[in-house]
Protein backbone atom coordinates (compact mmCIF):
# COMPACT_ATOMS: atom_id res chain seq x y z
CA UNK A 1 -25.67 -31.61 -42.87
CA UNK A 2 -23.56 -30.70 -39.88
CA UNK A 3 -21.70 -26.91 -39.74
CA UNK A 4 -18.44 -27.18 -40.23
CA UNK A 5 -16.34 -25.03 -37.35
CA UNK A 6 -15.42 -21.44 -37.42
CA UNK A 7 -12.15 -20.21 -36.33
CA UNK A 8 -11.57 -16.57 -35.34
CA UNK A 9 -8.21 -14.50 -35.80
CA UNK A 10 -6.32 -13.81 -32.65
CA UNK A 11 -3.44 -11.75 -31.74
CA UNK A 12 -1.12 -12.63 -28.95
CA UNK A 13 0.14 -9.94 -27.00
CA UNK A 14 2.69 -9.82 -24.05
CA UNK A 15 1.59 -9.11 -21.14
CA UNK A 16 2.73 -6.14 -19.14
CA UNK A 17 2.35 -6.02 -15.11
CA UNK A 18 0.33 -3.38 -14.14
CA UNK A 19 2.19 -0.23 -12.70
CA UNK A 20 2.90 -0.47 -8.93
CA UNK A 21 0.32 2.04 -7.04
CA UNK A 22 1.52 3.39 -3.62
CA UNK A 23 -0.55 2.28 -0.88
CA UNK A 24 -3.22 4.49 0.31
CA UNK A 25 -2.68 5.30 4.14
CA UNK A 26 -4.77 3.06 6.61
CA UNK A 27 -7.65 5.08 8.50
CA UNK A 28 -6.36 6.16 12.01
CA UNK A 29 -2.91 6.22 10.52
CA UNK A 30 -1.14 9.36 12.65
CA UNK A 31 2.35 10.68 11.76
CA UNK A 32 3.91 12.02 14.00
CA UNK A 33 7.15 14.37 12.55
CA UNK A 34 9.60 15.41 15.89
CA UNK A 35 12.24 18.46 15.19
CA UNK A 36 15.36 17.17 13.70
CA UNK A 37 13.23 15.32 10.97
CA UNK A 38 12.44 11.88 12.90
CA UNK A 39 8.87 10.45 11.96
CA UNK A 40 7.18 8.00 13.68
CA UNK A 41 3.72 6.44 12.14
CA UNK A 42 1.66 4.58 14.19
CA UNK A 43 -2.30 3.64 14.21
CA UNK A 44 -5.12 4.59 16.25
CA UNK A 45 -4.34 1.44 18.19
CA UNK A 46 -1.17 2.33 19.55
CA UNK A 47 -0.39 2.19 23.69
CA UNK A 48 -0.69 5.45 24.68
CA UNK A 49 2.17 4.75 27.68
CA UNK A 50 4.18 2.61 24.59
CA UNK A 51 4.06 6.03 22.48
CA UNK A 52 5.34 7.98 25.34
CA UNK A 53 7.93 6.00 26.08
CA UNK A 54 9.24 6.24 22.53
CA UNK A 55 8.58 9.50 21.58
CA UNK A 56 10.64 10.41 25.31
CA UNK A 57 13.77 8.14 23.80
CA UNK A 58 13.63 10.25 20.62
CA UNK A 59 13.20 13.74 21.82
């Protein structure tokens, strides 16, 4: 004699997204912070003579 099929209960729920987490900083990351509160974040891949160039515009 075949088994006849058993159902299980089940609850339907909303789903919720999952809270936003800030990203962690990337290794090599520097950040830089000139007087006058200007920041400037670059990585450890940055032109050195590109950096200088900016940071000379900003100071």
């Amino acid at each position: 004699m075949p088994s006849l099929p058993v159902f299980a209960e089940v609850q339907v729920a909303e789903l919720t997204p999952p809270a936003p987490q800030p990203a962690p900083y990337p290794s090599g990351l520097i950040q830089i912070e000139l007087p006058g509160g200007v920041r400037v974040s670059v990585d450890a891949g940055v032109d050195a003579d590109v950096l200088a160039r900016v940071l000379s515009v900003l100071r």
